[in-house]
Protein backbone atom coordinates (compact mmCIF):
# COMPACT_ATOMS: atom_id res chain seq x y z
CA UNK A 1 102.20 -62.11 -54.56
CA UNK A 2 105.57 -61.27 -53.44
CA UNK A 3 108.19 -61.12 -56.09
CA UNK A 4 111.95 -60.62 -55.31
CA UNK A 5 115.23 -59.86 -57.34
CA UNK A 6 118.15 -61.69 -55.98
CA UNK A 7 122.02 -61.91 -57.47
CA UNK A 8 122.34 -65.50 -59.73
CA UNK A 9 125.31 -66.11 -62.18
CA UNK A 10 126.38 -61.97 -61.91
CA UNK A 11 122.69 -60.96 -62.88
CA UNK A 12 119.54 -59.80 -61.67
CA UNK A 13 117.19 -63.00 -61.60
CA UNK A 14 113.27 -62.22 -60.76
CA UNK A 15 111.38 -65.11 -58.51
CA UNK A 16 108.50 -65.53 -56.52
CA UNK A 17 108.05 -65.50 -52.92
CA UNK A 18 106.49 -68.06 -51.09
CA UNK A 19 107.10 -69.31 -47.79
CA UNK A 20 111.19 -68.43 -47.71
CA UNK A 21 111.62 -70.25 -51.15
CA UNK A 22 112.09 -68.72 -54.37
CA UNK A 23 110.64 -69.76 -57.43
CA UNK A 24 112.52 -68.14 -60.61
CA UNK A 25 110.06 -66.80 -63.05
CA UNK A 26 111.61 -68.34 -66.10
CA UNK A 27 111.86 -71.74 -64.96
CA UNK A 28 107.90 -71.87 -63.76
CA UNK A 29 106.17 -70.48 -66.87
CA UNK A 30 108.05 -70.04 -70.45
CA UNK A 31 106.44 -67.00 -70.89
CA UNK A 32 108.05 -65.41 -68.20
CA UNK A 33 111.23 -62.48 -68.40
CA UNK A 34 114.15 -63.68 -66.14
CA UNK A 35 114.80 -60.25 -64.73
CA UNK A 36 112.24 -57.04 -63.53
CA UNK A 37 113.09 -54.84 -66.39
CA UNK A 38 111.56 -56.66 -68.51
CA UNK A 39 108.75 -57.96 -66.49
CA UNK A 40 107.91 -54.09 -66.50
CA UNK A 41 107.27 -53.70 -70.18
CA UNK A 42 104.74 -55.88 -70.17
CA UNK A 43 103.78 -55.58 -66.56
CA UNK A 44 99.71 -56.67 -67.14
CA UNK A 45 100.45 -59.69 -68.99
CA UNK A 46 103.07 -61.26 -66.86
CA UNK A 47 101.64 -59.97 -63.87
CA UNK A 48 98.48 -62.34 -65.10
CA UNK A 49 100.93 -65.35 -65.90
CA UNK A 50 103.11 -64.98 -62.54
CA UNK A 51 99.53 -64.65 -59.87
CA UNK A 52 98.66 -68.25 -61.86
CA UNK A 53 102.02 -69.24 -60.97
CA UNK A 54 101.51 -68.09 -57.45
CA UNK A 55 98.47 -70.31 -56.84
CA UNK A 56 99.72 -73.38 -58.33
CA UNK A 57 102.94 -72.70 -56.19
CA UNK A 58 100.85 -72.28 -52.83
CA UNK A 59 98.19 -75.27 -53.98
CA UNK A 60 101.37 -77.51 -54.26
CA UNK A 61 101.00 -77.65 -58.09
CA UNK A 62 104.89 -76.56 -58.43
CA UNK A 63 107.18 -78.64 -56.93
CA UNK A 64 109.94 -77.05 -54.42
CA UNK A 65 112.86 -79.08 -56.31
CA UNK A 66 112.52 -75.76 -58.87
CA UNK A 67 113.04 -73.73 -55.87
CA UNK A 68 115.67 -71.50 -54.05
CA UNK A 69 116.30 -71.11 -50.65
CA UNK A 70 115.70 -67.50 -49.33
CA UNK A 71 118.69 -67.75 -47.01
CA UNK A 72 120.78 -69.29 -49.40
CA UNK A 73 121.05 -65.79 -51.98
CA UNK A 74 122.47 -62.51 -52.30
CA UNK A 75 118.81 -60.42 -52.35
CA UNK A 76 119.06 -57.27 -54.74
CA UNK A 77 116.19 -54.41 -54.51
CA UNK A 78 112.90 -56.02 -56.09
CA UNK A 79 113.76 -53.37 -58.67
CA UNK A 80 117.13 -53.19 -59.54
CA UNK A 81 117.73 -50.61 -61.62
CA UNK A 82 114.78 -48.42 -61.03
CA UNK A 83 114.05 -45.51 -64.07
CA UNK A 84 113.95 -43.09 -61.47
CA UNK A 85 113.47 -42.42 -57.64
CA UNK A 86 111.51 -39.99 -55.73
CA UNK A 87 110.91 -39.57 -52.68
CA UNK A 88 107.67 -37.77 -50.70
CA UNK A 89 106.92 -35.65 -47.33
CA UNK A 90 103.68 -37.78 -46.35
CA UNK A 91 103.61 -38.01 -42.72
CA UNK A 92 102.61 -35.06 -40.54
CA UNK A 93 103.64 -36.43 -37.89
CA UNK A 94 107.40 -36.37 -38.78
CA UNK A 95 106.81 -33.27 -40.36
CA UNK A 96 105.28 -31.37 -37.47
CA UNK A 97 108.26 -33.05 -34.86
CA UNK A 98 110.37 -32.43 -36.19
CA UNK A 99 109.63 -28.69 -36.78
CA UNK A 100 108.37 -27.94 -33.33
CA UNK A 101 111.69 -29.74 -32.22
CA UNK A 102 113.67 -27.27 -34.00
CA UNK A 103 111.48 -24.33 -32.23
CA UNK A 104 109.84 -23.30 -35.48
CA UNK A 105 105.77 -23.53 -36.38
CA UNK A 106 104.30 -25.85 -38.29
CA UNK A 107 104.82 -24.81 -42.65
CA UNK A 108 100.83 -24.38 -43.44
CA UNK A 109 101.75 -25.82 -47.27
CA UNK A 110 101.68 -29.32 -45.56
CA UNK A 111 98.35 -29.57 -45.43
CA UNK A 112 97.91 -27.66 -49.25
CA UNK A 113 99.94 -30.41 -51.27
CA UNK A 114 102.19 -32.92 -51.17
CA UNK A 115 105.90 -32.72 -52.05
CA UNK A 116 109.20 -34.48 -53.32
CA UNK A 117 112.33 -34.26 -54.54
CA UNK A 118 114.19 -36.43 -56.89
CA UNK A 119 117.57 -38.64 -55.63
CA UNK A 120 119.78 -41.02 -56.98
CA UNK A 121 118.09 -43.75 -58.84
CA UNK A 122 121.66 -45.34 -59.26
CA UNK A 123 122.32 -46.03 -55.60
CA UNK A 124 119.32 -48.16 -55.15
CA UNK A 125 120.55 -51.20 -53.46
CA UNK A 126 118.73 -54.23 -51.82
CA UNK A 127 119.32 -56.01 -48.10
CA UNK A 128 123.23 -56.24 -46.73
CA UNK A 129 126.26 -53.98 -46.69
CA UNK A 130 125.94 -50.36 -47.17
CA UNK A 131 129.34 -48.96 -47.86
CA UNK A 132 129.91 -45.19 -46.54
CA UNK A 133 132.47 -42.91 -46.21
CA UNK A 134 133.92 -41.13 -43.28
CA UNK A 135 131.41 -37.56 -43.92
CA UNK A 136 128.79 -40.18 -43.91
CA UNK A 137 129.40 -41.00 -40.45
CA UNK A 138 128.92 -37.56 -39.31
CA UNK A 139 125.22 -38.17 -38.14
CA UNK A 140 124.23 -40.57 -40.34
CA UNK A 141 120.89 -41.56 -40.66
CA UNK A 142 118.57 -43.87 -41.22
CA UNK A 143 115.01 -43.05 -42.06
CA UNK A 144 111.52 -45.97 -42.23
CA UNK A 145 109.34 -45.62 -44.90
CA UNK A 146 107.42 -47.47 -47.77
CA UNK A 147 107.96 -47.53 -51.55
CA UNK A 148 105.56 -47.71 -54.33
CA UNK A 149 106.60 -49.27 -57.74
CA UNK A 150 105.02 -47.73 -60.76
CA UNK A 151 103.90 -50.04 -63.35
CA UNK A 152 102.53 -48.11 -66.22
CA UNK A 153 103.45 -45.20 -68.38
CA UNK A 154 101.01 -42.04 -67.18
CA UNK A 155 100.91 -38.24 -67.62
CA UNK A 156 98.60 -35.81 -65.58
CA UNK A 157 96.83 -38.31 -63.32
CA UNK A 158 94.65 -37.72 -61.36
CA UNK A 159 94.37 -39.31 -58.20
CA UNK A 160 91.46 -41.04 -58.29
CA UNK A 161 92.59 -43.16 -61.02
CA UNK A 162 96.14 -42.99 -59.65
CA UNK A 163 96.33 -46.45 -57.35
CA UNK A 164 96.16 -48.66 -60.60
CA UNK A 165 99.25 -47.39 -61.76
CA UNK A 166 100.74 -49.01 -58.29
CA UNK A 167 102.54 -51.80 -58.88
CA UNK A 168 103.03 -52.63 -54.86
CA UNK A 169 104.39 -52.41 -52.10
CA UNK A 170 107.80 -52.29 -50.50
CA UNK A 171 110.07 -51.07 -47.72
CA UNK A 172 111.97 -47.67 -48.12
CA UNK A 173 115.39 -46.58 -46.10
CA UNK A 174 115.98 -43.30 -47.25
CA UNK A 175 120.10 -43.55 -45.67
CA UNK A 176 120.78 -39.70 -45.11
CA UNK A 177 124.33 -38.21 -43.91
CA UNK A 178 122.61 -35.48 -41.72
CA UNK A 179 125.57 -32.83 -41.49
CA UNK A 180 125.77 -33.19 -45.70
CA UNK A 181 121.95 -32.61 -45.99
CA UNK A 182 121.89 -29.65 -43.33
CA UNK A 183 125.03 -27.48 -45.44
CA UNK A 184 123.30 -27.74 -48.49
CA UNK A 185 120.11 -26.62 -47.47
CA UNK A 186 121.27 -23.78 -45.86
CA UNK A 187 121.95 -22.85 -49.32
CA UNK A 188 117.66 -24.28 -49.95
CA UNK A 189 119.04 -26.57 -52.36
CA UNK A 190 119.52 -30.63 -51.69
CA UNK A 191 119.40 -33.15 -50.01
CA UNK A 192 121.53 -34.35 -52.42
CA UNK A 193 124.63 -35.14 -50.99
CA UNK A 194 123.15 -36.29 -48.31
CA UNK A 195 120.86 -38.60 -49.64
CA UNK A 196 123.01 -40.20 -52.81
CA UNK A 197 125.18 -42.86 -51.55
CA UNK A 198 122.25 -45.40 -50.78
CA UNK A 199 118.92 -45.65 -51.14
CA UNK A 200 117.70 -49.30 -50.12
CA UNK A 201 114.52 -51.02 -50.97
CA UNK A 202 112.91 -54.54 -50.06
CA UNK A 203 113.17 -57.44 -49.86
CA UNK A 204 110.62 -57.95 -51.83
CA UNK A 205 107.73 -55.81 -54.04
CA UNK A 206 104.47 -56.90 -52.61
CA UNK A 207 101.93 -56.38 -54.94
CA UNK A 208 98.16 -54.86 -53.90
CA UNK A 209 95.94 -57.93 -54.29
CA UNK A 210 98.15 -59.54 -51.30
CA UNK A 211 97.29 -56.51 -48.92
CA UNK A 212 93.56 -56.02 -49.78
CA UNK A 213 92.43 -57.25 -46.16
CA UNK A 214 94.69 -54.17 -45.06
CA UNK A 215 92.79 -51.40 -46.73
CA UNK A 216 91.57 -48.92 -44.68
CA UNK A 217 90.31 -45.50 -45.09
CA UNK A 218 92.84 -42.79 -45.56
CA UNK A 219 92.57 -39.27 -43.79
CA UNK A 220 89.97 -36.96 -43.96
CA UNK A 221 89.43 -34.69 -46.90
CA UNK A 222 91.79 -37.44 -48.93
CA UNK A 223 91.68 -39.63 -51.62
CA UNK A 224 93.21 -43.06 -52.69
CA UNK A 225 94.27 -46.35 -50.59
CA UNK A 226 95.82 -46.77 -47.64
CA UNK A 227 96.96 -50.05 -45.47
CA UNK A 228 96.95 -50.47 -41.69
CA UNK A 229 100.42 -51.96 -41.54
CA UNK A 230 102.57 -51.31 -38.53
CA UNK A 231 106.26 -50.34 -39.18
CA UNK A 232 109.76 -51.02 -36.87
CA UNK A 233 112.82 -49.82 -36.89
CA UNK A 234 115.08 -51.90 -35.17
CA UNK A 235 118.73 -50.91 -34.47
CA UNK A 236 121.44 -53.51 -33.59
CA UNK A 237 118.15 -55.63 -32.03
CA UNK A 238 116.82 -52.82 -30.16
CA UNK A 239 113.23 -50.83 -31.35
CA UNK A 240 113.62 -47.45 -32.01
CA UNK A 241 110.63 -46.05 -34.02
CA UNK A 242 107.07 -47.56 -34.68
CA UNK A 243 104.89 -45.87 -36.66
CA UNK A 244 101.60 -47.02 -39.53
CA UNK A 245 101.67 -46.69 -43.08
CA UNK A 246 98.35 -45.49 -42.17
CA UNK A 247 99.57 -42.36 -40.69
CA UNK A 248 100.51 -41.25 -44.12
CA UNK A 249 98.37 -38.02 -44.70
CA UNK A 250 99.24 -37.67 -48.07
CA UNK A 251 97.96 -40.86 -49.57
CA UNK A 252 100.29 -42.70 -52.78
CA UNK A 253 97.66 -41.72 -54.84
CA UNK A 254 98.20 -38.10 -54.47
CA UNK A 255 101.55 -37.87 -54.76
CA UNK A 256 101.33 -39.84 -58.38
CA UNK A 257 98.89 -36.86 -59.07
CA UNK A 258 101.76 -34.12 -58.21
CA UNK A 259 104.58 -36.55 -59.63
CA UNK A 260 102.38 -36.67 -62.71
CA UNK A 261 101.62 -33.50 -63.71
CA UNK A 262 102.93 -32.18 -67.05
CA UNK A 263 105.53 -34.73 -66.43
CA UNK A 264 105.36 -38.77 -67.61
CA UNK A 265 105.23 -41.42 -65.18
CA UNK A 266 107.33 -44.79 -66.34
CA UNK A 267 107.19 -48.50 -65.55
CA UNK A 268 109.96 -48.57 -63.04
CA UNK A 269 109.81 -45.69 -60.86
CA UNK A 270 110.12 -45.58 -57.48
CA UNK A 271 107.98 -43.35 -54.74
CA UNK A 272 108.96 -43.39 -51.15
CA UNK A 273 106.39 -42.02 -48.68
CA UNK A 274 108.57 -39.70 -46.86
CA UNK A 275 109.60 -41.01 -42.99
CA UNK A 276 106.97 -42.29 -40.60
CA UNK A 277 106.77 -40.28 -37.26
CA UNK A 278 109.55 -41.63 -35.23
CA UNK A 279 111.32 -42.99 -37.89
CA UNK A 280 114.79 -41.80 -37.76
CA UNK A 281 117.28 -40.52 -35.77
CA UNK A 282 116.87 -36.88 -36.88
CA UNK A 283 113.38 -36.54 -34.90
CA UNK A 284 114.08 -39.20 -32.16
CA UNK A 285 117.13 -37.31 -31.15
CA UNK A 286 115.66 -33.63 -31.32
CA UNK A 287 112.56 -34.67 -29.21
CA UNK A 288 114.76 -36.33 -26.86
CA UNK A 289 116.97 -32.76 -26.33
CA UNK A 290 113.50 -30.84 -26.82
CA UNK A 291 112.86 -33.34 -22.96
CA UNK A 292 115.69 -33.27 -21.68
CA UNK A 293 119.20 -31.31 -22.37
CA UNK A 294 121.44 -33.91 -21.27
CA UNK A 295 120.17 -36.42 -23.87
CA UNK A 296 122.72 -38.04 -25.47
CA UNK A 297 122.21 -38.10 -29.52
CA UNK A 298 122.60 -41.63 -31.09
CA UNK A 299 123.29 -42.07 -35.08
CA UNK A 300 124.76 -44.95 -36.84
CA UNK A 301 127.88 -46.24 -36.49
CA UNK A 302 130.42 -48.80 -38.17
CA UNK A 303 128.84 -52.10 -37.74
CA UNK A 304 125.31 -50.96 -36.93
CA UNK A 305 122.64 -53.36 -38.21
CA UNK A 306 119.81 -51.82 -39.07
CA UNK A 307 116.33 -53.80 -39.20
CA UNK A 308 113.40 -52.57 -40.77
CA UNK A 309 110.00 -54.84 -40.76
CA UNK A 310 106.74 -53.38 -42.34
CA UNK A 311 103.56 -55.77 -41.49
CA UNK A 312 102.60 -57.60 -44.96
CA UNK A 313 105.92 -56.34 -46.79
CA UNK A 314 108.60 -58.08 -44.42
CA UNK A 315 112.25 -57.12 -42.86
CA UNK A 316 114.80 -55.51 -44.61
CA UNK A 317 117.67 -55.71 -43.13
CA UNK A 318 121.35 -53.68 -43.70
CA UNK A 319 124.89 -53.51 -42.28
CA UNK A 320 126.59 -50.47 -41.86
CA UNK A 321 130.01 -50.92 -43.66
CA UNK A 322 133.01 -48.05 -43.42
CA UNK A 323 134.71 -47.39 -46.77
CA UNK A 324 138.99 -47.59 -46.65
CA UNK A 325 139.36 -43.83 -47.54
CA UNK A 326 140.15 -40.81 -45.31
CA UNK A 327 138.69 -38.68 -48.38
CA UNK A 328 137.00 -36.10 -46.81
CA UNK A 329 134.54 -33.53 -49.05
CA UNK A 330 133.96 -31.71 -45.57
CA UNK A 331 137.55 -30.32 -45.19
CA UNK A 332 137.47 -28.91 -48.73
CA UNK A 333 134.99 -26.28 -47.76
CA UNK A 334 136.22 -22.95 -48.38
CA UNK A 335 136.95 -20.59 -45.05
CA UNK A 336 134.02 -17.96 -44.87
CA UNK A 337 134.81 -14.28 -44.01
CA UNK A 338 132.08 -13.38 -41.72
CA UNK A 339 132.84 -9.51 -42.13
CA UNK A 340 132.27 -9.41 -45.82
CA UNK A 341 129.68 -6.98 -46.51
């Protein structure tokens, strides 16, 4: 089942998915919340109530004069207003590029846990404009990743109990204004500025029934599920990364056990899996100077449209929009004396 949030009367309105038509949740079964946040609170009983929906809708048992067109809406992220966002270090792929392309070895602690940090559950947006300002443009960023939605309240999990609290699928671009990340961890704190202007997530949350015939095993000496879904990155119509959601080494499950412990899980949090090899400019560009000096660095600009599709989970697409302000946090950086002791 794929369920989507999308803008109706100036709120968040919850539908199902099927075939580029939207069916709002409230109008197909009484029983059903209008909105996500809601839906959450009670996520195993209306999660029952919306699959029956789902097959009567495919069967032809609903008719498509309750239905929306998919082109015809403003889509929101399937989550709206998420309780929180994190977002993992999965692939070693990424990892290991782009260490090696910045000349330095491989961090052993990959391969002893996973990691994450925590951004801005507030900038969450869906598919369309994202608005930046002029720092953003200095090397700004895209990056191609998945989501998980959690569905259920949970402390210390442990990972192999972990993939029921998953309540599916979605796609993940973790925006990042490279030159904002980079000065802050100099000082090995951040991303944050570079990361909390947008966050986007869709189009729709895909939940795990819909994907079983996707399962595959995950890496060696790992535990929980893992998909064989092929992921794009597509940049004003040209490809620029491919990657596999089953490249993640870290599987979803593990991370819930490291986001989980001594801490409580909530219906409504967000988990990205951390950028699939190739997935962003960051890496393509460094490997490209590691081959060649005269390679010629590409990040976003104005106007961009970026395209992300993940096999099962769909195409999220995004416009890169410039802000009217010359406000610039750069220039108020204080002069360093380099001869202070």
């Amino acid at each position: 089942m794929k369920l989507v949030s999308y803008m109706k009367d100036g709120h968040d309105q919850l539908a199902i998915l099927v075939d580029d038509l939207l069916y709002d949740t409230d109008l197909i079964h009484p029983e059903l919340p209008s909105g996500m946040g809601m839906f959450l609170h009670y996520w195993e009983e209306n999660l029952a109530i919306a699959k029956l929906c789902d097959s009567a809708i495919k069967d032809g048992r609903v008719g498509k004069e309750k239905a929306v067109a998919l082109a015809d809406v403003q889509l929101l992220s399937p989550i709206p207003l998420p309780a929180s966002c994190r977002d993992g270090y999965a692939f070693r792929q990424h990892v290991a590029a782009a260490r090696r392309n910045r000349k330095v070895p491989m961090i052993p602690e990959f391969d002893a846990y996973p990691i994450f940090y925590f951004t801005n559950h507030h900038s969450i947006q869906g598919e369309g404009e994202i608005m930046c300002m002029p720092d953003h443009f200095e090397k700004l960023d895209f990056e191609l990743e998945a989501a998980i939605l959690i569905c259920k309240q949970g402390r210390n999990i442990k990972a192999e109990n972990a993939d029921e609290y998953i309540g599916g699928l979605m796609i993940m671009n973790d925006m990042s204004a490279r030159t904002l990340q980079m000065e802050e961890m100099l000082l090995n704190l951040g991303p944050a500025k570079g990361k909390d202007f947008s966050t986007v997530l869709g189009p729709s949350l895909v939940t795990l029934d819909e994907l079983e015939d996707l399962e595959v095993s995950c890496k060696e000496n790992h535990f929980g599920k893992s998909w064989n879904l092929k992921m794009t990155c597509k940049v004003n119509g040209v490809q620029v990364s491919e990657g596999n959601l089953s490249d993640m080494d870290w599987t979803f499950a593990e991370i819930i056990e490291r986001c989980s412990y001594g801490a409580d899980l909530h219906p409504g949090d967000v988990i990205g899996s951390g950028t699939v090899g190739t997935g962003c400019f960051l890496e393509l560009n460094g490997t490209g100077k590691l081959n060649d000096p005269e390679y010629k660095e590409q990040w976003l600009q104005e106007n961009d449209v970026v395209e992300m599709e993940i096999e099962g989970l769909g195409i999220l697409r995004n416009n890169i929009v410039k802000e009217d302000s010359d406000f610039s946090i750069l220039k108020l950086k204080k002069s360093i004396n380099q001869n202070e002791a």
